[in-house]
Protein backbone atom coordinates (compact mmCIF):
# COMPACT_ATOMS: atom_id res chain seq x y z
CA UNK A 1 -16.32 2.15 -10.15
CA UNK A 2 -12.30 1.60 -10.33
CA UNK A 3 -11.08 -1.59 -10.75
CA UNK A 4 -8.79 -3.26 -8.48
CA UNK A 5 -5.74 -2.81 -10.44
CA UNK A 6 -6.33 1.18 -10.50
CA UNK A 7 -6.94 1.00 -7.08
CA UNK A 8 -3.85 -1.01 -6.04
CA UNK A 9 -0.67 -0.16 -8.00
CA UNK A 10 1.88 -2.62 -6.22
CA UNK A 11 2.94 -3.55 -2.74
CA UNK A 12 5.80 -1.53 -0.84
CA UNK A 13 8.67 -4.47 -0.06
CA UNK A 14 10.68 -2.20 2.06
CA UNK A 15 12.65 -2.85 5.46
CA UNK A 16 9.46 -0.93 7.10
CA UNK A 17 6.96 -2.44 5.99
CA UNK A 18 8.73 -6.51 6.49
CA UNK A 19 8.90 -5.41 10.45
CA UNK A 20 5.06 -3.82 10.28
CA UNK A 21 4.03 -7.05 8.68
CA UNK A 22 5.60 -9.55 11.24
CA UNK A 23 4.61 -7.72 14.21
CA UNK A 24 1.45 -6.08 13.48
CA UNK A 25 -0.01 -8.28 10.94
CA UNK A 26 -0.13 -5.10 8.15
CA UNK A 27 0.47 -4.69 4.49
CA UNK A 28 1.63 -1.55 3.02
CA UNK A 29 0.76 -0.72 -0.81
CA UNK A 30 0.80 2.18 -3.50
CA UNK A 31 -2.44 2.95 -4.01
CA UNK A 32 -4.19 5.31 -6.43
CA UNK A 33 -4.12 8.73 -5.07
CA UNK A 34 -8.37 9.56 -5.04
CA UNK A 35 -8.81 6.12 -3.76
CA UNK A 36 -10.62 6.69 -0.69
CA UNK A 37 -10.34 3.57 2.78
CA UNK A 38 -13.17 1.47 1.58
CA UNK A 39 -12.01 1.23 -1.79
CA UNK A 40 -8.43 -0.31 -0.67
CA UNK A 41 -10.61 -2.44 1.70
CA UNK A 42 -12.92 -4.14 -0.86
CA UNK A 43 -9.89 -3.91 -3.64
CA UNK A 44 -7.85 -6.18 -0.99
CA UNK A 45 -10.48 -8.63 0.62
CA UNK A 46 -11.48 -9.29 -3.01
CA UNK A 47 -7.35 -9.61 -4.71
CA UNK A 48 -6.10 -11.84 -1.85
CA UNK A 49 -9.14 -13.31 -0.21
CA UNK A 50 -8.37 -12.19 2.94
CA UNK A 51 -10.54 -10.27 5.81
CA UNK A 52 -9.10 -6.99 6.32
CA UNK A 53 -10.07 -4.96 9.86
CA UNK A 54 -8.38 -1.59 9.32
CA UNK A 55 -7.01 0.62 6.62
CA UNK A 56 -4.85 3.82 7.45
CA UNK A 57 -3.70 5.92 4.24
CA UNK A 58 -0.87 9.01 3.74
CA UNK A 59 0.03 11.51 1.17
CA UNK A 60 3.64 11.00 0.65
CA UNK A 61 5.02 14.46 -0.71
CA UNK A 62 7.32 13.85 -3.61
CA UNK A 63 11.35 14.50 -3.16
CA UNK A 64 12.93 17.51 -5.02
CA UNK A 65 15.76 16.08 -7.58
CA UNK A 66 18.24 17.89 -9.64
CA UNK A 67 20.01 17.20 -12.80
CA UNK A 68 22.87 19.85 -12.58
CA UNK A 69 21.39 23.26 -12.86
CA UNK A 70 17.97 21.96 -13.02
CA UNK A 71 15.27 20.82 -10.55
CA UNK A 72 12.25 19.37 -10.21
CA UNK A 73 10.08 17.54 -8.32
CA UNK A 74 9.04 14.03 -8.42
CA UNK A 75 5.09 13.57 -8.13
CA UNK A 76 3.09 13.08 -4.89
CA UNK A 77 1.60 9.51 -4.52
CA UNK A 78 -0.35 7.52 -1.80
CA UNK A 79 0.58 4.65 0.12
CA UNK A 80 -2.22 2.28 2.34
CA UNK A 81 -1.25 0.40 5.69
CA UNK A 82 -4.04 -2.53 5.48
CA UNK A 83 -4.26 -4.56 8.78
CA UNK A 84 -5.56 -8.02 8.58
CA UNK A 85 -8.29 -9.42 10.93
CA UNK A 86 -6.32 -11.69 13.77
CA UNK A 87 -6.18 -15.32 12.45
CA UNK A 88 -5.45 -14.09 8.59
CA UNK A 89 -2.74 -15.99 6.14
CA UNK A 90 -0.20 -13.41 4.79
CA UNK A 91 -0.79 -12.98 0.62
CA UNK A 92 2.02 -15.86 -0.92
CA UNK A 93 3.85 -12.73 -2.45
CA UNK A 94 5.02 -12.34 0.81
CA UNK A 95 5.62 -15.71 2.20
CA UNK A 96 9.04 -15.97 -0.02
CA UNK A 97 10.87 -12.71 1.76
């Protein structure tokens, strides 16, 4: 059983994810890549105290970058859209942006 802080590595504070959080009531987050839907649920609902209703996940391929004559590429890594059940208060980390 992973704990919550393998699970979750950190929330995504990105220009995306502020406009999928006003209008659609969703938090994006790195998560761990082998953690399946139900894990992010449960690792959520238990970190912020909030009910979650839906959890959508992607692969995000990692970028190719050079350093002069060499290249290399930087590692693949997961990120989580969790969407709150209608009536939820946003996580205070968020409240502040």
């Amino acid at each position: 059983m992973p704990t919550l802080y393998t699970v979750i590595r950190r929330p995504l504070i990105t220009e995306k994810g502020m406009g999928i959080k006003e209008t659609q009531n969703t938090l994006v987050f790195e998560v761990a890549e082998n953690a399946t839907k139900t894990e992010v649920k449960q690792a959520v609902e238990t970190l912020f105290k909030v009910k979650v209703s839906a959890v959508r996940t992607a692969t995000v391929e990692g970028k190719e970058r050079r350093r002069g004559r060499f290249a290399g590429y930087r590692p693949d890594w997961k990120k989580a859209y969790v969407r709150l059940k209608d009536g939820e208060k946003m996580p205070e980390y968020l409240d502040s942006l």
